[in-house]
N, C-alpha and C. Protein backbone atom coordinates (compact mmCIF):
# COMPACT_ATOMS: atom_id res chain seq x y z
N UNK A 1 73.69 153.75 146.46
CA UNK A 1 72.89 152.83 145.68
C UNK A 1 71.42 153.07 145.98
N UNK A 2 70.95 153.46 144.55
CA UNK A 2 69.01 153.52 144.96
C UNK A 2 68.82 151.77 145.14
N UNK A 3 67.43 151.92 145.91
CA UNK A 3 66.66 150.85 146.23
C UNK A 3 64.97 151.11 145.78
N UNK A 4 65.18 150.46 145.20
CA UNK A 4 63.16 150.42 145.36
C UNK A 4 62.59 149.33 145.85
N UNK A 5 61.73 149.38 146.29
CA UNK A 5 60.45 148.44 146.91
C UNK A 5 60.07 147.44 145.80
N UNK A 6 60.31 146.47 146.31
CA UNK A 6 59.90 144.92 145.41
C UNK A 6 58.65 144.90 145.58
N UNK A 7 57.70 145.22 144.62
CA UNK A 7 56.16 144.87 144.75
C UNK A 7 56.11 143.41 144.92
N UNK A 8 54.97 142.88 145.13
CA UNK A 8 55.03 141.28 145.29
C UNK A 8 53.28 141.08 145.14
N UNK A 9 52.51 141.94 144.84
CA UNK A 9 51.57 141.29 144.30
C UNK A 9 51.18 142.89 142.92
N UNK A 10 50.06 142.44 142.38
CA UNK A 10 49.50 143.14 141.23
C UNK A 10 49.07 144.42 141.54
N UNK A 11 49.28 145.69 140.44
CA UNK A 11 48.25 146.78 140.54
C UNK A 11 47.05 146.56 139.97
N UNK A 12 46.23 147.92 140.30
CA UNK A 12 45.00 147.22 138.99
C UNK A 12 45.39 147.63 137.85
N UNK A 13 46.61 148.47 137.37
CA UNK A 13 46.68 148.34 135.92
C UNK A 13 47.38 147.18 135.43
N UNK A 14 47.87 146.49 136.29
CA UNK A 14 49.34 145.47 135.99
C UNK A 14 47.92 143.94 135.80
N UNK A 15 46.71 143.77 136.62
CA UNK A 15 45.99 142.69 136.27
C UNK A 15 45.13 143.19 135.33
N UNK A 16 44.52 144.04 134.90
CA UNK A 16 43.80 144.97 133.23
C UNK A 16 44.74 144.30 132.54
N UNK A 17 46.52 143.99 132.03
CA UNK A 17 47.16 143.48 131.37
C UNK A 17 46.99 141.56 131.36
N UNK A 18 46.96 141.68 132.77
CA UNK A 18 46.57 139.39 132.50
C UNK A 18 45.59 139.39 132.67
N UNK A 19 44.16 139.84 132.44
CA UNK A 19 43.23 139.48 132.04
C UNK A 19 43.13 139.87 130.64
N UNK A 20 43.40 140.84 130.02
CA UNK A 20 42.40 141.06 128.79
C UNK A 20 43.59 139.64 128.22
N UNK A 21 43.52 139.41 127.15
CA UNK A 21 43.71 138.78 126.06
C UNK A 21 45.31 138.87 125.42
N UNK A 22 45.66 138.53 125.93
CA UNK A 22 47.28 138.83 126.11
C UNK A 22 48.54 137.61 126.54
N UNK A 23 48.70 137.42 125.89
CA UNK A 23 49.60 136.06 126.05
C UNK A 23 50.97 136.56 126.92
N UNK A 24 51.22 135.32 127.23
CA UNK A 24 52.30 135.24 128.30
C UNK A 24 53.39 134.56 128.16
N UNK A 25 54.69 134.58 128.33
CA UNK A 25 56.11 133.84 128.43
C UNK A 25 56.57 133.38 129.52
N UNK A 26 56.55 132.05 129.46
CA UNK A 26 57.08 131.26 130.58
C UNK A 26 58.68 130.81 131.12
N UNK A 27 58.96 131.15 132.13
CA UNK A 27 60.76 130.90 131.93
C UNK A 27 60.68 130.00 133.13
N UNK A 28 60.82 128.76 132.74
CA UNK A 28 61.11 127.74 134.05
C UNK A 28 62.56 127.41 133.70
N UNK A 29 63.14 126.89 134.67
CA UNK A 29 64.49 125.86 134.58
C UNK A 29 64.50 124.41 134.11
N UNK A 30 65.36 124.43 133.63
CA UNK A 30 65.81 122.86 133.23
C UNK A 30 66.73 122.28 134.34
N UNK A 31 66.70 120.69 133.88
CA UNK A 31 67.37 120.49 134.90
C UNK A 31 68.86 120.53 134.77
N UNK A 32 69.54 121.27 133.62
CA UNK A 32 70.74 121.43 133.61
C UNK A 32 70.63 123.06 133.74
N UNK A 33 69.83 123.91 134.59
CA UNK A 33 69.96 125.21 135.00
C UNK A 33 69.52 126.13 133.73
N UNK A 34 69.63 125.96 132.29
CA UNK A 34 68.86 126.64 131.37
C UNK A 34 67.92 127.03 131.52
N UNK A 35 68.21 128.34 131.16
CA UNK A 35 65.74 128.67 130.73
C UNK A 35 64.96 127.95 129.96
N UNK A 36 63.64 127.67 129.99
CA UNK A 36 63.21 127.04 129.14
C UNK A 36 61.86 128.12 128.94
N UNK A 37 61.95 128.46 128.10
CA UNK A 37 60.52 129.66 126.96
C UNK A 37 59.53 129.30 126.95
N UNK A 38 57.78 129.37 127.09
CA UNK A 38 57.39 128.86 126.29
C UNK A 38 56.19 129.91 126.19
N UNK A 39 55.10 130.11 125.42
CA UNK A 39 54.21 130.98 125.37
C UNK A 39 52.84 130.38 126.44
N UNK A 40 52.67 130.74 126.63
CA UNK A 40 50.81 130.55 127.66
C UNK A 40 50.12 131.18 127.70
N UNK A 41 48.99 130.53 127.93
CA UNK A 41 47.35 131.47 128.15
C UNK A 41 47.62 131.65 129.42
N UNK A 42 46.91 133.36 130.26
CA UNK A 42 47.34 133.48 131.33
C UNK A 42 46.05 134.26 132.05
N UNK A 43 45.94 133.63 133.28
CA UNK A 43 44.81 133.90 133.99
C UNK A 43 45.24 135.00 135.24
N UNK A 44 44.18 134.77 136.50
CA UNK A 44 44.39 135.72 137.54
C UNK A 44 43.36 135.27 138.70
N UNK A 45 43.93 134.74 139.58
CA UNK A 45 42.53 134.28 140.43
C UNK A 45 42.70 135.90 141.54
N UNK A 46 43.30 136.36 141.19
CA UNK A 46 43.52 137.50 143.03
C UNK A 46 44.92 137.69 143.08
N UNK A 47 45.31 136.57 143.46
CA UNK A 47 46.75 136.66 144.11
C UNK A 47 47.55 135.48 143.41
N UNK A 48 47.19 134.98 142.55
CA UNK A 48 48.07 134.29 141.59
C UNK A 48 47.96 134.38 140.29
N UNK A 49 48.86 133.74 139.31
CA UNK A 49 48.68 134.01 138.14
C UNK A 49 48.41 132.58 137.76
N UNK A 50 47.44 132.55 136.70
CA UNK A 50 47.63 130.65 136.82
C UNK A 50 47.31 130.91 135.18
N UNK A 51 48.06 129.35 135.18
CA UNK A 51 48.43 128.70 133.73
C UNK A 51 48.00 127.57 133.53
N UNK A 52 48.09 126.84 132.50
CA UNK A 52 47.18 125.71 132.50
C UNK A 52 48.09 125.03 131.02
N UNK A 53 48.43 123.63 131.51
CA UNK A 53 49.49 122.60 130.57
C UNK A 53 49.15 121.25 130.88
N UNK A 54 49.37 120.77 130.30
CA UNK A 54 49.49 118.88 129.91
C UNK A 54 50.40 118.40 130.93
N UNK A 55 49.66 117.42 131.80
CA UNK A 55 50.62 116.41 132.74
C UNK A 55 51.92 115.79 132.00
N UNK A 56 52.84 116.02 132.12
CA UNK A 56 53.98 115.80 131.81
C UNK A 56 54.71 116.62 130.87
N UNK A 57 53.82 117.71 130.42
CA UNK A 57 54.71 118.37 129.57
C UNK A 57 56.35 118.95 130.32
N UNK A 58 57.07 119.67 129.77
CA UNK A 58 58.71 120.15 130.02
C UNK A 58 57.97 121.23 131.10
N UNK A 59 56.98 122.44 131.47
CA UNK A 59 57.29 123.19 132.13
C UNK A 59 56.48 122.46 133.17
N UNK A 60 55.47 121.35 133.24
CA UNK A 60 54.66 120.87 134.52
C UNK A 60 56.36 120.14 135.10
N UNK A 61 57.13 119.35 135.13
CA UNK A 61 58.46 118.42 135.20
C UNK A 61 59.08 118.98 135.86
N UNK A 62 59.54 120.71 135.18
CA UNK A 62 60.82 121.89 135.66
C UNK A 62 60.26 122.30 136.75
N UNK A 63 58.52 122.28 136.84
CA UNK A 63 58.21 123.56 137.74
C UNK A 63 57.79 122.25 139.23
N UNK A 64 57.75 121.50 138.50
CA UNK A 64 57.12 120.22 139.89
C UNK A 64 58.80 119.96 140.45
N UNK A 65 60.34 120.24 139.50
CA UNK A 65 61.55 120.12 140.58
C UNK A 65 61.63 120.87 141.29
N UNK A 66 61.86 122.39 140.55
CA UNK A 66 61.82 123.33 140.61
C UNK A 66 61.20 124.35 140.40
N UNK A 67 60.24 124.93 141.79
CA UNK A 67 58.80 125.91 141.55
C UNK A 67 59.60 127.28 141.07
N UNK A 68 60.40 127.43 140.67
CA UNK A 68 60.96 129.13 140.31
C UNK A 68 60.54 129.18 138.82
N UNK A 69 60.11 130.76 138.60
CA UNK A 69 59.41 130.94 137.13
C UNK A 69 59.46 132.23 137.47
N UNK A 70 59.34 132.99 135.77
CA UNK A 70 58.84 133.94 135.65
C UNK A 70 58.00 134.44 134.31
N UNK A 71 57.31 135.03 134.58
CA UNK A 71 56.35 135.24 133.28
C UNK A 71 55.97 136.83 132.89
N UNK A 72 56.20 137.12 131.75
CA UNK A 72 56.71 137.86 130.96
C UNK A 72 55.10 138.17 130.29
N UNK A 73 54.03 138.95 130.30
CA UNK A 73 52.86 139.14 129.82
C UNK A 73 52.75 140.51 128.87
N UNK A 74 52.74 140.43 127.73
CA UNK A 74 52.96 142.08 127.44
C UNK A 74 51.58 142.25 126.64
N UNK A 75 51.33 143.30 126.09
CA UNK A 75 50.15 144.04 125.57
C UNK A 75 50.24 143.64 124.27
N UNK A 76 48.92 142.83 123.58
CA UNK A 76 49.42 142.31 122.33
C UNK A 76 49.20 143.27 121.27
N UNK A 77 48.32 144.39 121.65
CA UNK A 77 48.31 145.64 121.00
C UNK A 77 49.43 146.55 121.10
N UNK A 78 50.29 146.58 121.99
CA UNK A 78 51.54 147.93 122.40
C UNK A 78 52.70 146.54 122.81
N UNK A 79 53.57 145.74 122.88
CA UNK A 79 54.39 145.38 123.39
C UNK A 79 55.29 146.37 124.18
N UNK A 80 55.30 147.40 123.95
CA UNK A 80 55.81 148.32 125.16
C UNK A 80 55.76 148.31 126.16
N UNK A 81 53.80 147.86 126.62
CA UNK A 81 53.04 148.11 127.66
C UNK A 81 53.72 145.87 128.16
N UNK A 82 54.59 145.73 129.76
CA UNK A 82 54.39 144.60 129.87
C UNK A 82 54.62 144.49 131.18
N UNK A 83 54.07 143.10 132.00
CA UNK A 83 54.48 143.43 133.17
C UNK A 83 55.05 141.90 133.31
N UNK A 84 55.99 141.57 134.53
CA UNK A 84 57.27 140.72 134.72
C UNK A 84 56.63 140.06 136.01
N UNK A 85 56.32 138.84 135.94
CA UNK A 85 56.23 138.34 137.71
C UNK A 85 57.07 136.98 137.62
N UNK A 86 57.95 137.55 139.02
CA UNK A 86 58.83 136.42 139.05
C UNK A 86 58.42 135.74 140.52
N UNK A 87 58.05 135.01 140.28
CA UNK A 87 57.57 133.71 141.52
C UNK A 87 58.15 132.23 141.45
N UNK A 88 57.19 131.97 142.60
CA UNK A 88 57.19 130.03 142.44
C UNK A 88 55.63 130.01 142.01
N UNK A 89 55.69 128.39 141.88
CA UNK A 89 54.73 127.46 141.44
C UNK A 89 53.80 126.83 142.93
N UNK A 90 53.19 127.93 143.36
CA UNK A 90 52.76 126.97 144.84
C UNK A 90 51.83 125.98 144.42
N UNK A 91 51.16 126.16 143.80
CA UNK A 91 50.18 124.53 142.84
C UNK A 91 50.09 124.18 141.99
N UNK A 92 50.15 123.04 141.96
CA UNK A 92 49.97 122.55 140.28
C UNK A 92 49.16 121.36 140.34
N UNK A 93 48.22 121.72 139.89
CA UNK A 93 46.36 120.28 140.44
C UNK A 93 45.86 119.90 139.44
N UNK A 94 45.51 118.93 139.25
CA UNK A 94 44.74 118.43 138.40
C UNK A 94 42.98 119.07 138.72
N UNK A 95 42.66 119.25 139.79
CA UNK A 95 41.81 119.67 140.19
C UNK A 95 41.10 121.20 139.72
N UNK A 96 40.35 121.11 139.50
CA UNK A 96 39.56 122.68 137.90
C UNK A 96 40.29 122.84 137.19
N UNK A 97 41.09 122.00 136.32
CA UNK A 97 42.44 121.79 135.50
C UNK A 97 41.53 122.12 134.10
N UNK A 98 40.79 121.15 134.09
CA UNK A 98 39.62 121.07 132.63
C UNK A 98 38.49 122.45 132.61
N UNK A 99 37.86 122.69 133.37
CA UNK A 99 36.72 123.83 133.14
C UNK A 99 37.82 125.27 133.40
N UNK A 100 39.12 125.30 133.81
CA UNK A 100 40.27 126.42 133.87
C UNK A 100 40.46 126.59 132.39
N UNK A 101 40.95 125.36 131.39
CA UNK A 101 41.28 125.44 130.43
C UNK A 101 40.37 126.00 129.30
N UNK A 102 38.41 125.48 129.67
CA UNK A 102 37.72 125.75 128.56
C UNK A 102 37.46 127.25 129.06
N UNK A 103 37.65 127.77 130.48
CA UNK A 103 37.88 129.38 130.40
C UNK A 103 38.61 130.16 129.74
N UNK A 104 40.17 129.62 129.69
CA UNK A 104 41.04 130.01 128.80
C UNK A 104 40.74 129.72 127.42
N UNK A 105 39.89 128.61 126.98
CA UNK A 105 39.56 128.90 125.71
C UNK A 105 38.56 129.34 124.80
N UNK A 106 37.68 130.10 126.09
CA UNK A 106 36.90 130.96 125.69
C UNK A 106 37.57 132.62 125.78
N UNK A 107 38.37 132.85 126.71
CA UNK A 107 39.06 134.06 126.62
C UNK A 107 40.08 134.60 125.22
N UNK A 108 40.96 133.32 124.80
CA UNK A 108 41.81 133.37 123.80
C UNK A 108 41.43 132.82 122.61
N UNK A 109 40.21 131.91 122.52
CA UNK A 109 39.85 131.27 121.32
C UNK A 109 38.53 131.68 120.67
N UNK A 110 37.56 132.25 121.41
CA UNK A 110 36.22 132.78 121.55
C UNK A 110 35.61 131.14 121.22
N UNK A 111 35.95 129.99 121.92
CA UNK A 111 35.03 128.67 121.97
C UNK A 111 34.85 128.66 123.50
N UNK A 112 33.91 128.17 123.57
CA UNK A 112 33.20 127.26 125.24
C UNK A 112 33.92 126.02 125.94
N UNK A 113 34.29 125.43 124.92
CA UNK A 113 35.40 124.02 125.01
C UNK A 113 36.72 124.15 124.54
N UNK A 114 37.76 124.35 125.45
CA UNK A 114 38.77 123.82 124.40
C UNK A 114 39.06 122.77 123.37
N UNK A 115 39.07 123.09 122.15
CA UNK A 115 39.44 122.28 121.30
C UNK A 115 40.31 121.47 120.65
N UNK A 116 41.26 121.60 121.20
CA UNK A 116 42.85 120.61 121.57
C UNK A 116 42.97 119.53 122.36
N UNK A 117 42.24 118.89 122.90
CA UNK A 117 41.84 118.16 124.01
C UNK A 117 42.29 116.70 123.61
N UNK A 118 42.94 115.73 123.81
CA UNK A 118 43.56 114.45 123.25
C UNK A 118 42.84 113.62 124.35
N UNK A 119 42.64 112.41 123.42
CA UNK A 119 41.77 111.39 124.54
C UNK A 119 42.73 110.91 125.65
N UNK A 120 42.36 111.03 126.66
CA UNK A 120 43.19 110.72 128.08
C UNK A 120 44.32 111.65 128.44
N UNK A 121 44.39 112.96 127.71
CA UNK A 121 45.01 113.37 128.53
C UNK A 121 44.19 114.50 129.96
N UNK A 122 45.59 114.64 130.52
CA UNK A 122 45.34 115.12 131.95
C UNK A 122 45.61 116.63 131.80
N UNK A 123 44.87 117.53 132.23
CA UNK A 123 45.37 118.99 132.22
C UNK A 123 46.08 119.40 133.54
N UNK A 124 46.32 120.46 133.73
CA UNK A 124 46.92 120.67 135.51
C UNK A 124 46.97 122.01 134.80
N UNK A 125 45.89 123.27 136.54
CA UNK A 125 46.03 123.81 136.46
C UNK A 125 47.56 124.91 137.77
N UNK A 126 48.41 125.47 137.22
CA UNK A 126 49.45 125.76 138.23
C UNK A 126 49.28 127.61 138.37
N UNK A 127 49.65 127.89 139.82
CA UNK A 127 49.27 128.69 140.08
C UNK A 127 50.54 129.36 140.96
N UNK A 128 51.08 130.41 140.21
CA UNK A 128 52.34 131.19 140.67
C UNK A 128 52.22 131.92 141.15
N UNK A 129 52.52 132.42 142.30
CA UNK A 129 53.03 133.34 143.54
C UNK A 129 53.64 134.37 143.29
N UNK A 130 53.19 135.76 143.36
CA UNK A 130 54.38 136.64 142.48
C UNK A 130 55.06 136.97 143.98
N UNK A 131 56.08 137.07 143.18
CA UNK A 131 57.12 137.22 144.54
C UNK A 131 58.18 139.12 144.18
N UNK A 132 57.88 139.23 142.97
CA UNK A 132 58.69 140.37 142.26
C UNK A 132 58.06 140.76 141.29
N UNK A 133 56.87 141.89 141.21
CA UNK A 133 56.64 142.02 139.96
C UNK A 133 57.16 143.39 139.57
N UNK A 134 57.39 143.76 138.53
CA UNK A 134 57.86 144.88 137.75
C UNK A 134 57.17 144.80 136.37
N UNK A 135 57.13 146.24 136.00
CA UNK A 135 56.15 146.35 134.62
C UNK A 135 56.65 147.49 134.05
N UNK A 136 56.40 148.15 132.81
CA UNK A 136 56.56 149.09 131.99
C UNK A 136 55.08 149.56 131.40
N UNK A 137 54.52 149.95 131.80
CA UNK A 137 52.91 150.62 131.21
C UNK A 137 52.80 152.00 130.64
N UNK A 138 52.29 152.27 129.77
CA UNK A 138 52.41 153.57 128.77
C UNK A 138 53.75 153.89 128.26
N UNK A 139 53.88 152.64 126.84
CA UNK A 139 54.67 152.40 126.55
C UNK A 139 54.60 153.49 125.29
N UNK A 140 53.72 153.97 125.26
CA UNK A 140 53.53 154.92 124.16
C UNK A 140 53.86 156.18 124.43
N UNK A 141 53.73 156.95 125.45
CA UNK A 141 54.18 158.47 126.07
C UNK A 141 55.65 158.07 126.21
N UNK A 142 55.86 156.98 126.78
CA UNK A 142 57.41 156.88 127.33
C UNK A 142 58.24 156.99 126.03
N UNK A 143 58.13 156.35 124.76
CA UNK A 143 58.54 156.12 123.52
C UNK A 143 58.57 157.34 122.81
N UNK A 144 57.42 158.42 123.09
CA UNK A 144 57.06 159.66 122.55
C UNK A 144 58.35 160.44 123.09
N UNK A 145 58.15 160.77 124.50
CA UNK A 145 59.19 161.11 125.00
C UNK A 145 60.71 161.13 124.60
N UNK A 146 60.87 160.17 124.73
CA UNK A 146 62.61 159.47 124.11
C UNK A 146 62.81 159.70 123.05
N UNK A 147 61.65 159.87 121.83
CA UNK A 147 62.12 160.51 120.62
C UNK A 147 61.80 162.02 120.64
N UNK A 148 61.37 162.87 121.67
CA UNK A 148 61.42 164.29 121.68
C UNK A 148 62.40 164.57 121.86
N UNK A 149 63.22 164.02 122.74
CA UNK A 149 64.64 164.11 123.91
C UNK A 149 65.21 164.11 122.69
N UNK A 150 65.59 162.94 121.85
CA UNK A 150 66.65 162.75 121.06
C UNK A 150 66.55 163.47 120.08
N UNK A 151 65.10 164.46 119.37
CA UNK A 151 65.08 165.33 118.63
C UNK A 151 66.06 166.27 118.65
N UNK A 152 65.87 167.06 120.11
CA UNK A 152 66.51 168.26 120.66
C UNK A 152 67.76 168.22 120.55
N UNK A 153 68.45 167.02 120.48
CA UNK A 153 69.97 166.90 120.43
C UNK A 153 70.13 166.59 118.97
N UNK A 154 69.09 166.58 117.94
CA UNK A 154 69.62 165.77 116.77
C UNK A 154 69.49 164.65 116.22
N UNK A 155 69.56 163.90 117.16
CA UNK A 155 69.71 162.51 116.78
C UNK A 155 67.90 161.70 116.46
N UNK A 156 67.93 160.68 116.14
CA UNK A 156 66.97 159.81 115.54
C UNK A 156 66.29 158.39 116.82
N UNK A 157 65.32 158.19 116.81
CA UNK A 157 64.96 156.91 117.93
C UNK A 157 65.56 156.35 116.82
């Protein structure tokens, strides 16, 4: 049986992918053990990946029972190109919750303020631990490839 080495934090090509502009998939648990999906804006302080949601929404609830997640970030130009971090939730703060968010909505929205903002609500920013990351990058040579291979024999990608 091969083994490889569980990375557990970022390359610099794997954070070039959660910074530029690139949305992210969230997989927390329910409390009947289901996945629960959801899309996110996705940041990078160093050594975490952080997200940013509404006090009480379904993934602040799953991830405040249960800190296990994983997030799914791919290239919104190549979906080929994506990288996988499966962690916990070591924070989830109300604390730079609001000026986190109008970052994120200057990164994904090109505004200064987020503009979704409901009177009284609470933001929380949470910040995941990669504990496993794995990625697929140059999703375009690899794809090139696989249809040369399958040329030679005939067959079609």
């Amino acid at each position: 049986m091969r083994r490889e080495a569980v990375l557990t934090t970022l390359t610099a090509e794997q954070v070039k992918l959660v910074e530029a502009k690139n949305f992210g998939v969230l997989a927390t648990i329910r409390e009947n053990g289901t996945p629960n999906v959801t899309p996110v804006w996705v940041d990078w302080d160093g050594k975490n990946v952080l997200v940013n949601t509404s006090y009480g929404r379904a993934k602040h609830l799953q991830l405040r029972r249960d800190p296990r997640c994983t997030i799914l970030i791919m290239n919104s130009n190549n979906p080929y190109d994506w990288v996988s971090i499966t962690g916990r939730a070591v924070e989830i703060t109300e604390q730079g919750a609001e000026p986190h968010i109008d970052k994120l909505a200057l990164k994904y929205e090109g505004v200064a303020k987020y503009p979704y903002m409901t009177p009284g609500e609470r933001r929380l920013k949470i910040a995941i631990k990669p504990e496993r990351v794995a990625s697929h990058l140059g999703g375009d040579a690899l794809i090139a490839k696989a249809k040369a291979r399958l040329k030679k024999r005939g067959e079609t990608y």
